[in-house]
C-alpha atoms as a PDB file:
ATOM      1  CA  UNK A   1     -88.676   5.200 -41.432  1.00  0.00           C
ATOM      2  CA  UNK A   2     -91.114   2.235 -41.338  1.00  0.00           C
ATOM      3  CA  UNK A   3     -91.783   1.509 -44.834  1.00  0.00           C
ATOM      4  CA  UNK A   4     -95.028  -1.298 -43.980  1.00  0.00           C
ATOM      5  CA  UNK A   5     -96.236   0.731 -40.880  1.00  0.00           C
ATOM      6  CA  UNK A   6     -96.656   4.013 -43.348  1.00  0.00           C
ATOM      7  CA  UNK A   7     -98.696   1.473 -45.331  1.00  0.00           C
ATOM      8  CA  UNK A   8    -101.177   1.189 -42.630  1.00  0.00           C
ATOM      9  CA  UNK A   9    -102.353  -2.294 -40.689  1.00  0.00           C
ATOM     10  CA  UNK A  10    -102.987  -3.710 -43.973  1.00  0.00           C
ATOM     11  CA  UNK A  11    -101.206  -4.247 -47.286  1.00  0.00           C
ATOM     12  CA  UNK A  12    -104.239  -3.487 -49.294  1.00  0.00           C
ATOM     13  CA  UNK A  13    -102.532   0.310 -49.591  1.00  0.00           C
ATOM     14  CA  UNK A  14     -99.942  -0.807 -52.130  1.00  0.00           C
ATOM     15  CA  UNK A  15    -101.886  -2.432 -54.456  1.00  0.00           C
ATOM     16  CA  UNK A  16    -100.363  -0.935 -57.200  1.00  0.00           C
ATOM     17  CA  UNK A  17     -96.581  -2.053 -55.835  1.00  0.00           C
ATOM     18  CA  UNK A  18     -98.740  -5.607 -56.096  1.00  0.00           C
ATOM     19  CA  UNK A  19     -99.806  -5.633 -59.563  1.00  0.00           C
ATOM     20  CA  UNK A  20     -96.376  -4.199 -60.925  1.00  0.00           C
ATOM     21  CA  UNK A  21     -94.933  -7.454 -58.818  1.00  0.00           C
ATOM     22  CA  UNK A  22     -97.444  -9.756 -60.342  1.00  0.00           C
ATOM     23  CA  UNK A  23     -96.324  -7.979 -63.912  1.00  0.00           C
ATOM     24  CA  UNK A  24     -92.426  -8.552 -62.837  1.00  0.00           C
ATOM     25  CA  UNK A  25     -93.380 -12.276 -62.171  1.00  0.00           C
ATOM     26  CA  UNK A  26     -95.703 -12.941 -65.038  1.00  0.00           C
ATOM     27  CA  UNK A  27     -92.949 -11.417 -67.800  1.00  0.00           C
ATOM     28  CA  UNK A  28     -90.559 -13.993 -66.118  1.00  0.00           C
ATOM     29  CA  UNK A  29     -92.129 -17.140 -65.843  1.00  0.00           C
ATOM     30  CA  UNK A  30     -90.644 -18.291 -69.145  1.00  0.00           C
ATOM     31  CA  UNK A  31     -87.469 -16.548 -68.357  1.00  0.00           C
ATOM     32  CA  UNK A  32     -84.880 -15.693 -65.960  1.00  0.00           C
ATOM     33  CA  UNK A  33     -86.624 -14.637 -62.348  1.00  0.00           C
ATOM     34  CA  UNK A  34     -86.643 -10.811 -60.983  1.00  0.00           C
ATOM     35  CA  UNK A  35     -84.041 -10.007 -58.741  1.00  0.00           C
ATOM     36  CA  UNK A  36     -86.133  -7.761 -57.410  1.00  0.00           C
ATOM     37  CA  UNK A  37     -88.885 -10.807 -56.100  1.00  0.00           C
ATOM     38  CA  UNK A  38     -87.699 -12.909 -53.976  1.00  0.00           C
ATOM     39  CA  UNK A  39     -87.557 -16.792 -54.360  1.00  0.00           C
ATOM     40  CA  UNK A  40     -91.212 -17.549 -52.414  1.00  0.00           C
ATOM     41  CA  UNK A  41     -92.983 -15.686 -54.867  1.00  0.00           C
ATOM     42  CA  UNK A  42     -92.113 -17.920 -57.409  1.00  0.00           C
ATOM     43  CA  UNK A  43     -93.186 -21.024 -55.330  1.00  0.00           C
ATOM     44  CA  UNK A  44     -97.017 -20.474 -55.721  1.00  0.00           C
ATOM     45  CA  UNK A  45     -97.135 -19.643 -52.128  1.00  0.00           C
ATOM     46  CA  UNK A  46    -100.815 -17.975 -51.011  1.00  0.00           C
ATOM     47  CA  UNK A  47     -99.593 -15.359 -48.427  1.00  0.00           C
ATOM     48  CA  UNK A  48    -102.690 -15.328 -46.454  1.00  0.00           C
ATOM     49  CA  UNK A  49    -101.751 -12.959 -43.303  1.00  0.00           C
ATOM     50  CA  UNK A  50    -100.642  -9.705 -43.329  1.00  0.00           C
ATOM     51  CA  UNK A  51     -97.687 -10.938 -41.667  1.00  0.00           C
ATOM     52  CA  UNK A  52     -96.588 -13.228 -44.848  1.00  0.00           C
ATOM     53  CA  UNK A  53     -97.566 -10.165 -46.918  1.00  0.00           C
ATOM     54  CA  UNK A  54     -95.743  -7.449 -44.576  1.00  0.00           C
ATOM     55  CA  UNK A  55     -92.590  -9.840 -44.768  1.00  0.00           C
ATOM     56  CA  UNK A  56     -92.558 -10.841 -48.480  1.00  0.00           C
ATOM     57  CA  UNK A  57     -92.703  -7.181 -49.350  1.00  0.00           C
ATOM     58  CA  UNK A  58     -90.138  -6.077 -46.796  1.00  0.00           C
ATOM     59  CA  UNK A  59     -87.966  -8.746 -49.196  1.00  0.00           C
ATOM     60  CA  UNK A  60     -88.705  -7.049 -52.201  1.00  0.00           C
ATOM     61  CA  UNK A  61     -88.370  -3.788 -51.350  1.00  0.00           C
ATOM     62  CA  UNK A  62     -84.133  -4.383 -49.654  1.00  0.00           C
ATOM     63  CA  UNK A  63     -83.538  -6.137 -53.176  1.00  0.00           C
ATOM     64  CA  UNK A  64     -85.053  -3.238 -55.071  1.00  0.00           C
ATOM     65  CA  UNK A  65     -83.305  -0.668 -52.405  1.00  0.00           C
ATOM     66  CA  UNK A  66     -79.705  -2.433 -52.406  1.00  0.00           C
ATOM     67  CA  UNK A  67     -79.671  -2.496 -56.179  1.00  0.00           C
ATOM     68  CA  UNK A  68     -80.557   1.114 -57.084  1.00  0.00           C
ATOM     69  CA  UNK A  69     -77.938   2.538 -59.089  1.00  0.00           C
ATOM     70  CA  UNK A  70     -79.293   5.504 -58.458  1.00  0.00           C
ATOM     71  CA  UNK A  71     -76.240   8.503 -58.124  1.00  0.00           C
ATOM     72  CA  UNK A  72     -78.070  10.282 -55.928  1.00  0.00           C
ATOM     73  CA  UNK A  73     -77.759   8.058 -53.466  1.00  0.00           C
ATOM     74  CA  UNK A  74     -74.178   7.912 -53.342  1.00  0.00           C
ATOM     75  CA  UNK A  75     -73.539  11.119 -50.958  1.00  0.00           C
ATOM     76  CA  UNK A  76     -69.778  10.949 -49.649  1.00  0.00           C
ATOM     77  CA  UNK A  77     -70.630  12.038 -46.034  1.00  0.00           C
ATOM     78  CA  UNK A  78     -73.854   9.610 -45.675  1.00  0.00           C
ATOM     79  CA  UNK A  79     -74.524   6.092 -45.300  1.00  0.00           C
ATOM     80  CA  UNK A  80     -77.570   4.322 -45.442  1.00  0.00           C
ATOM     81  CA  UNK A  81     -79.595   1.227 -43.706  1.00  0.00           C
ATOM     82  CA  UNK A  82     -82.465  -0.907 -44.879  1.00  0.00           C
ATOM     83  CA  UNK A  83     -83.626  -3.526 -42.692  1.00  0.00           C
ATOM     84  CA  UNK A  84     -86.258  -5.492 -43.983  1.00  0.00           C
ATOM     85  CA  UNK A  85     -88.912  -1.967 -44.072  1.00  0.00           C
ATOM     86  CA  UNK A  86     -87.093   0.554 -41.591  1.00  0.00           C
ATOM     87  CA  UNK A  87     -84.336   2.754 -43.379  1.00  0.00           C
ATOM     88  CA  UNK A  88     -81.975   4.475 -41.639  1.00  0.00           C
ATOM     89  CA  UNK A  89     -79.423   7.092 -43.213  1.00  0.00           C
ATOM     90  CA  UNK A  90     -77.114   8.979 -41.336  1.00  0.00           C
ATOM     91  CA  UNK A  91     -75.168  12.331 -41.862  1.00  0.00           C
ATOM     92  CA  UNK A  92     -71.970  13.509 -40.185  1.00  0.00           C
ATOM     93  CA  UNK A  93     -71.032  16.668 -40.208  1.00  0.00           C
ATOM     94  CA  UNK A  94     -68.602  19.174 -37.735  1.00  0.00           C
ATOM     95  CA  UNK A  95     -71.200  21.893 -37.382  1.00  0.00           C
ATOM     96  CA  UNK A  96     -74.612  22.727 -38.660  1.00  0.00           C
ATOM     97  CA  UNK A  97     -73.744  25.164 -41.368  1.00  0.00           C
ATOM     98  CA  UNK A  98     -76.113  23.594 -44.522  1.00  0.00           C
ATOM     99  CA  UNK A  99     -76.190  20.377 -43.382  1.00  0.00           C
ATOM    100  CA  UNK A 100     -80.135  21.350 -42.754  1.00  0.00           C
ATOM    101  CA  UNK A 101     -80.184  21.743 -46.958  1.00  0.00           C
ATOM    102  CA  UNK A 102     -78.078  18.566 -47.614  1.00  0.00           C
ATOM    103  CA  UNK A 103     -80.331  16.458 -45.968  1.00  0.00           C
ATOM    104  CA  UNK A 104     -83.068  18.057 -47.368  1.00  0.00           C
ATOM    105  CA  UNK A 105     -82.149  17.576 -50.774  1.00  0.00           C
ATOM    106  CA  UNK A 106     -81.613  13.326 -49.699  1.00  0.00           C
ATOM    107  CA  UNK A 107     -85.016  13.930 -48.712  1.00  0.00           C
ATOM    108  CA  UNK A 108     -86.840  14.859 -51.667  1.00  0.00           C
ATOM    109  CA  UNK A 109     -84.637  12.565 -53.976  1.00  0.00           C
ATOM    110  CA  UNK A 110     -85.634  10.023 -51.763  1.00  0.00           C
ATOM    111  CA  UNK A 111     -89.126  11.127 -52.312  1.00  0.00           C
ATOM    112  CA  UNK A 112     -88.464  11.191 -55.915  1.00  0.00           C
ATOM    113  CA  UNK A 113     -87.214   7.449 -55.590  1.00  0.00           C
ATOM    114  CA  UNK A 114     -90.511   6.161 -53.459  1.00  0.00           C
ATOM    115  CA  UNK A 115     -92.707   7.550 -56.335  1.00  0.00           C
ATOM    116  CA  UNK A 116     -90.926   5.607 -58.918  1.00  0.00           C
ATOM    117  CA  UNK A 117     -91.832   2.733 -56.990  1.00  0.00           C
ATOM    118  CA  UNK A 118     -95.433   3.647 -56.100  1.00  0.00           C
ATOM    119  CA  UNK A 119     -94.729   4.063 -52.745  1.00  0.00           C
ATOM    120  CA  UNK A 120     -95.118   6.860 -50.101  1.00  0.00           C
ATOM    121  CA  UNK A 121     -93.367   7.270 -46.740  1.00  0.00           C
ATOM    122  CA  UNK A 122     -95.541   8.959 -43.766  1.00  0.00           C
ATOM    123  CA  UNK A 123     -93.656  11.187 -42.420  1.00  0.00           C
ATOM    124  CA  UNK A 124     -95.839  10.808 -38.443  1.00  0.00           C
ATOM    125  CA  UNK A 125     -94.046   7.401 -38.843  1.00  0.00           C
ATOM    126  CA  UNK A 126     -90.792   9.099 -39.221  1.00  0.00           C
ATOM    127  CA  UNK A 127     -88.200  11.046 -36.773  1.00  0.00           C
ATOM    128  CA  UNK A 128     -84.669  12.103 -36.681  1.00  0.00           C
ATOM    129  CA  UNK A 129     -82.253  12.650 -33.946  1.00  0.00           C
ATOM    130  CA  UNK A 130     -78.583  14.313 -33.615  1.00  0.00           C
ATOM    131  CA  UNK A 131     -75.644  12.682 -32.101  1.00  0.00           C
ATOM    132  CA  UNK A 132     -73.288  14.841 -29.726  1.00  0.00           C
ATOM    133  CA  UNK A 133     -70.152  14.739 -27.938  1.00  0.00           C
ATOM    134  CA  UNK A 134     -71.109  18.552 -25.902  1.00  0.00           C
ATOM    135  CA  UNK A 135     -74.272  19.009 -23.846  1.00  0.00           C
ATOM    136  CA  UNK A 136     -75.953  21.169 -26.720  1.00  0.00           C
ATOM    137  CA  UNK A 137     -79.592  20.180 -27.161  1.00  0.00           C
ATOM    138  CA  UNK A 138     -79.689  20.468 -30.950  1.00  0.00           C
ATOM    139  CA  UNK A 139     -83.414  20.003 -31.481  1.00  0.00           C
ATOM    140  CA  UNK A 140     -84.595  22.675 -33.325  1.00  0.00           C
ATOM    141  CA  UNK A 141     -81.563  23.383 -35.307  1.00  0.00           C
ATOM    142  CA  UNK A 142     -83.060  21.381 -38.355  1.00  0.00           C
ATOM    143  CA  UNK A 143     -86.047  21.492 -40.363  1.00  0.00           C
ATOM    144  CA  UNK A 144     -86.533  18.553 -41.827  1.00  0.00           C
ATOM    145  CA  UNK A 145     -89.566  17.674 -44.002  1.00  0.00           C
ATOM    146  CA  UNK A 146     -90.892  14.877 -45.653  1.00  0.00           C
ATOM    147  CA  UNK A 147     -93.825  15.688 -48.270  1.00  0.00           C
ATOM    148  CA  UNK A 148     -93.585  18.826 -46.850  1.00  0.00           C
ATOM    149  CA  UNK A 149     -94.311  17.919 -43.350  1.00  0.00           C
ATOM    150  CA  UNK A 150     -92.173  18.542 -40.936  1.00  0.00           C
ATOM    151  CA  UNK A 151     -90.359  15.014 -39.453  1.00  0.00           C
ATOM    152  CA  UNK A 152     -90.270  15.047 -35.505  1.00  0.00           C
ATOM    153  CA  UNK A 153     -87.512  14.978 -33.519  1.00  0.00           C
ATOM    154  CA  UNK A 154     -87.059  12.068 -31.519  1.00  0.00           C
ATOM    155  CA  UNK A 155     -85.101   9.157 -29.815  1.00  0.00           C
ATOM    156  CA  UNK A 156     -85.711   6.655 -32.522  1.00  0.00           C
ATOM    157  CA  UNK A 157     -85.579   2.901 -32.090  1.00  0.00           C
ATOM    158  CA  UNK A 158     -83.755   0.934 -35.233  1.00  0.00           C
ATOM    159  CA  UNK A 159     -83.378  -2.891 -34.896  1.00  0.00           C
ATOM    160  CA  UNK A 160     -84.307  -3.238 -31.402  1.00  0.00           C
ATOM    161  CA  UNK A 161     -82.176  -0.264 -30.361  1.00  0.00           C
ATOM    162  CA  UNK A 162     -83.238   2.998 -28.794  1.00  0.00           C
ATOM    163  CA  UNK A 163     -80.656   5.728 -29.435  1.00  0.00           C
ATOM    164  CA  UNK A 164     -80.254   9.036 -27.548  1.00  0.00           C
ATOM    165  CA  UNK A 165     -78.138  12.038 -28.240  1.00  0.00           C
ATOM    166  CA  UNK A 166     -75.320  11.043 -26.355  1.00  0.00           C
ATOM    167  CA  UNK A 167     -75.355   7.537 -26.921  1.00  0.00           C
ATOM    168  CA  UNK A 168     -75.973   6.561 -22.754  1.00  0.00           C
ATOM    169  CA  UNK A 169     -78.734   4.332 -23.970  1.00  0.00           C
ATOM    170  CA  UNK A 170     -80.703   5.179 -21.091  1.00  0.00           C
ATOM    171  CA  UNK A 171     -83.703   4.777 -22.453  1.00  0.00           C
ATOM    172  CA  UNK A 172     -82.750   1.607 -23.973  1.00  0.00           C
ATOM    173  CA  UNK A 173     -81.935  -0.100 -20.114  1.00  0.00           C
ATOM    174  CA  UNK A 174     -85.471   1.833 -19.341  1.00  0.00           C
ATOM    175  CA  UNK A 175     -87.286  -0.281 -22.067  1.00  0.00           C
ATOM    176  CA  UNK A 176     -85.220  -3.431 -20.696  1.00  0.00           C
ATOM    177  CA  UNK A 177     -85.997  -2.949 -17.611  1.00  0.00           C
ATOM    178  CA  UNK A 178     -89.267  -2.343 -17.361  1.00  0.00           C
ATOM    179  CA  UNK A 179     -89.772  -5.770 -19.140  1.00  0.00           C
ATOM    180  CA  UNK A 180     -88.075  -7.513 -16.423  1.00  0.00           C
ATOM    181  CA  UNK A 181     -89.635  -5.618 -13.668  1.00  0.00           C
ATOM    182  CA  UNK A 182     -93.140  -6.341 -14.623  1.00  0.00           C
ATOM    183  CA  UNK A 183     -92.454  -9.707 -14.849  1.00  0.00           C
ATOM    184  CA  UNK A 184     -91.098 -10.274 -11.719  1.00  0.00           C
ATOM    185  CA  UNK A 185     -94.298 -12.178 -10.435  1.00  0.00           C
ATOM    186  CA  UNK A 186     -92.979 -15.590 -12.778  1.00  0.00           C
ATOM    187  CA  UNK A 187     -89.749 -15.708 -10.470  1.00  0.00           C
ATOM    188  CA  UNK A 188     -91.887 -18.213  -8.336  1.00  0.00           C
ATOM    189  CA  UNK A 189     -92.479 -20.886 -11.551  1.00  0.00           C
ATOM    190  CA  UNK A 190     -89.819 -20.157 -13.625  1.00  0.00           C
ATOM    191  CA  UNK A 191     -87.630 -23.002 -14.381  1.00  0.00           C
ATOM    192  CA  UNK A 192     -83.936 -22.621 -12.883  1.00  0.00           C
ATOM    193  CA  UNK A 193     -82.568 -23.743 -16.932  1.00  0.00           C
ATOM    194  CA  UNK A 194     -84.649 -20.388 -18.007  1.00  0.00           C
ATOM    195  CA  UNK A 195     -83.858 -18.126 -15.137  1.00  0.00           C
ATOM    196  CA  UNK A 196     -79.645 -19.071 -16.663  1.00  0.00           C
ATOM    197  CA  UNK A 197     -80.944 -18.276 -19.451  1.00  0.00           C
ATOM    198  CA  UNK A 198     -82.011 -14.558 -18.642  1.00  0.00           C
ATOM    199  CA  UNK A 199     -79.035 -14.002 -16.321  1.00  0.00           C
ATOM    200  CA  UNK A 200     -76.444 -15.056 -19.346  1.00  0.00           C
ATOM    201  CA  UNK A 201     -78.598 -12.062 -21.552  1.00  0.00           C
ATOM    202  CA  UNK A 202     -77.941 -10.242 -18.392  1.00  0.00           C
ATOM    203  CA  UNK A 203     -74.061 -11.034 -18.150  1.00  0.00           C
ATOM    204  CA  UNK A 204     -73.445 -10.635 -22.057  1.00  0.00           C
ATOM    205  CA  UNK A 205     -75.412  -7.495 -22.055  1.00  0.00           C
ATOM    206  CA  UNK A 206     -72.761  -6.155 -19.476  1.00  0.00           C
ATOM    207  CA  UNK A 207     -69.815  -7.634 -20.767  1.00  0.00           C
ATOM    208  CA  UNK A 208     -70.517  -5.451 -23.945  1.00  0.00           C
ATOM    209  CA  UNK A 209     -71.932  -2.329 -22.381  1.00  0.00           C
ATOM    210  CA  UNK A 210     -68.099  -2.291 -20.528  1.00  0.00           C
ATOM    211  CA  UNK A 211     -66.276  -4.103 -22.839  1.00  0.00           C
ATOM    212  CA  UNK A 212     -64.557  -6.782 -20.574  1.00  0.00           C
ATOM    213  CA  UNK A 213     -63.366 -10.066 -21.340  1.00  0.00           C
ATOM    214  CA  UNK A 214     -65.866 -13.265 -22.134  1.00  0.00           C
ATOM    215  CA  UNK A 215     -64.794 -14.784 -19.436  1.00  0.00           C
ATOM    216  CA  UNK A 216     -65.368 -12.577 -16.688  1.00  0.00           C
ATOM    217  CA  UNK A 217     -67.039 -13.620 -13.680  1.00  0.00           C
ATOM    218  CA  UNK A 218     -70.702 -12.963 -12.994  1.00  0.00           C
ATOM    219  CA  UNK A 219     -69.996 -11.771  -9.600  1.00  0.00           C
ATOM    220  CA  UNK A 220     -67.056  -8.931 -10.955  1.00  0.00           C
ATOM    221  CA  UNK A 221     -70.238  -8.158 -13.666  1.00  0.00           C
ATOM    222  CA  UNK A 222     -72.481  -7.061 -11.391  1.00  0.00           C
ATOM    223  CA  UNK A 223     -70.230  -4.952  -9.114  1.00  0.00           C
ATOM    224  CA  UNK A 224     -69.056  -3.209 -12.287  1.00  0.00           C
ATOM    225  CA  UNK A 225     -72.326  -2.662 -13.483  1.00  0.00           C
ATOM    226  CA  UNK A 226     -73.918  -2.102  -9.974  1.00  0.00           C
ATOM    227  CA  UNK A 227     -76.556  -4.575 -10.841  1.00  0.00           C
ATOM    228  CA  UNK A 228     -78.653  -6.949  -8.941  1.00  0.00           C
ATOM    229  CA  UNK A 229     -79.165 -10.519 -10.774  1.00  0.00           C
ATOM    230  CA  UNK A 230     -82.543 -11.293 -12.178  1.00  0.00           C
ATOM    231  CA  UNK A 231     -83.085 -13.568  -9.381  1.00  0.00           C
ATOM    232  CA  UNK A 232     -82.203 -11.005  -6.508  1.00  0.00           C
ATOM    233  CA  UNK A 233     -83.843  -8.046  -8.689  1.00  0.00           C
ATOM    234  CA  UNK A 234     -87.170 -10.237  -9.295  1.00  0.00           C
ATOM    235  CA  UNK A 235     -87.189 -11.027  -5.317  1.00  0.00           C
ATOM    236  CA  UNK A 236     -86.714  -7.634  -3.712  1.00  0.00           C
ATOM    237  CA  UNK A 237     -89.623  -6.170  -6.286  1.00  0.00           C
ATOM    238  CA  UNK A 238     -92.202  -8.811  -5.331  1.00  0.00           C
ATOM    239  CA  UNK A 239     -91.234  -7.892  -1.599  1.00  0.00           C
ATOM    240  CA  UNK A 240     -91.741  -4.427  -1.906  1.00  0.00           C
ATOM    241  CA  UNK A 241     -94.709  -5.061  -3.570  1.00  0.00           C
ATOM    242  CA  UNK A 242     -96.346  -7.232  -1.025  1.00  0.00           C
ATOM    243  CA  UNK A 243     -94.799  -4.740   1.882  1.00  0.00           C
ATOM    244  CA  UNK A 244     -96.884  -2.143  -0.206  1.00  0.00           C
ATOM    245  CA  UNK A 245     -99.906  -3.917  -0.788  1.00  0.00           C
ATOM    246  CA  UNK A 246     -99.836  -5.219   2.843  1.00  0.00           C
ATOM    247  CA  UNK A 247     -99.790  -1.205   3.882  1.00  0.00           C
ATOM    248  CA  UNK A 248    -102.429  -0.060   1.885  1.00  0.00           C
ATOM    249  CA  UNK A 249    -104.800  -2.145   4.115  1.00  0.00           C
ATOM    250  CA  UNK A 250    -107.031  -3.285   0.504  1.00  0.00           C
ATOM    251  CA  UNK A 251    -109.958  -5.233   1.763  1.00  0.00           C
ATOM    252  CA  UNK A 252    -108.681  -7.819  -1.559  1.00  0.00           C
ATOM    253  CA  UNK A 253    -105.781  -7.602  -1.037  1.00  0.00           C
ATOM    254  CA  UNK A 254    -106.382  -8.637   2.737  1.00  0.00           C
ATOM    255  CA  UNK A 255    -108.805 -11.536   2.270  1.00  0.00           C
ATOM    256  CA  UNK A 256    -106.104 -12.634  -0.455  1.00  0.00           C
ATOM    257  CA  UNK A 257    -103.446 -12.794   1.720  1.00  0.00           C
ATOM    258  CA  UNK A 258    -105.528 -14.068   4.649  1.00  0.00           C
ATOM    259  CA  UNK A 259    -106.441 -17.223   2.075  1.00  0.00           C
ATOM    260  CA  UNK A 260    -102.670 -17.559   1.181  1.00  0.00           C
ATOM    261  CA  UNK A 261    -101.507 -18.085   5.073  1.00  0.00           C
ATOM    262  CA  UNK A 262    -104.283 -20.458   5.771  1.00  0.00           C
ATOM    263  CA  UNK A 263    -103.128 -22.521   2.580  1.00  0.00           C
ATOM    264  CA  UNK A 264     -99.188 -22.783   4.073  1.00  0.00           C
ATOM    265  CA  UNK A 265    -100.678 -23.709   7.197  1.00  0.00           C
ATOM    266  CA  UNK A 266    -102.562 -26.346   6.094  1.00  0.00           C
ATOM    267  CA  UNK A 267     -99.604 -27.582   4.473  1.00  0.00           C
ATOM    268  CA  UNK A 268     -97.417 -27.482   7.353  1.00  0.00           C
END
């Protein structure tokens, strides 16, 4: 859940979570400060962006969520995850039986809990996922609904991470991937100190992924992993992609690579 993306693009949504702030802060000027606002807001800052605004209330809300005494929060078979605006709670559970009604019943406190606050979750920005050790597909086990809308199942992404039922993060090494691939054309200016750079996110990546020792080599990390370096990876894709370009007989393309040739020529 994406507390500032259910607010829309801009903050002006929560104006009321703004003027109960502004309350907080003028009722503590000659006091003690909030707990709940954090130290910036005190500073006379002018939060201009949306970005300042986004991140300020991001603060405010994790110091409101962490210290809600709330009991109903305290299930014995849940635990729960704000990061800045994205919560995360998480059930376990042996089989389905009425875990469909526990989580329910979180849901609607937690509804009860965002209204106290002036806030309100949107539940497109939401989705929920089940974790499995058997090949089941388990997607339309549960109902879950948010203001009575039902909350989509999905491979969500929390802190940079994009889970999947089986924890292969597949779709993760797609996202990572991609990045790389289309960004193989920079392999040609890229400084050697930043290419290290990616290849040590590479190595540390797979030292994790198989859980071997820090100081394993790079070679022994890629046969494990059956991985090509960034380097090697970056080169074949920019071959195949002239090879391919080259075939498809573009007149661009052509003239392009007719310009290139006479340039290395010249230099020669």
């Amino acid at each position: 859940m994406d507390f500032i993306k259910s607010l829309g693009n801009k903050i002006k949504s929560s104006r009321p979570v703004w003027q109960r702030i502004k309350k907080l802060k003028s009722n503590n000027e000659n006091e003690s400060k909030s707990t709940y606002i954090p130290n910036q807001f005190y500073d006379n800052k002018v939060f201009k962006t949306d970005y300042e605004k986004a991140e300020l209330f991001g603060n405010i809300l994790q110091n409101v969520f962490q210290e809600s005494n709330d009991p109903n929060f305290n299930y014995q078979f849940k635990e729960k995850l704000l990061f800045a605006d994205d919560l995360c709670s998480y059930f376990i559970f042996d089989k389905i039986g009425n875990i469909n009604d526990i989580i329910n019943k979180y849901l609607r406190e937690l509804e009860t809990w965002l209204n106290k606050w002036r806030l309100k979750m949107a539940p497109q920005k939401c989705n929920y996922i089940i974790f499995s050790n058997g090949t089941k597909c388990y997607k339309d086990e549960l109902k879950l609904k948010i203001y009575k809308e039902l909350i989509t199942y999905d491979e969500p992404t929390f802190l940079g991470i994009t889970f999947d039922p089986h924890f292969t993060f597949m779709n993760q090494v797609k996202n990572l991937k991609s990045v790389i691939d289309y960004s193989s054309p920079i392999i040609g200016r890229i400084s050697k100190d930043k290419l290290k750079t990616l290849e040590r996110i590479q190595n540390a990546a797979i030292r994790s992924i198989y859980n071997l020792k820090y100081d394993e080599s790079s070679e022994n990390l890629l046969k494990v992993s059956s991985l090509l370096s960034i380097k090697l990876r970056m080169n074949e894709l920019n071959a195949r992609f002239f090879n391919t370009a080259l075939q498809s007989q573009n007149p661009l393309i052509d003239e392009l690579m007719d310009e290139y040739s006479k340039i290395n020529e010249a230099r020669l």
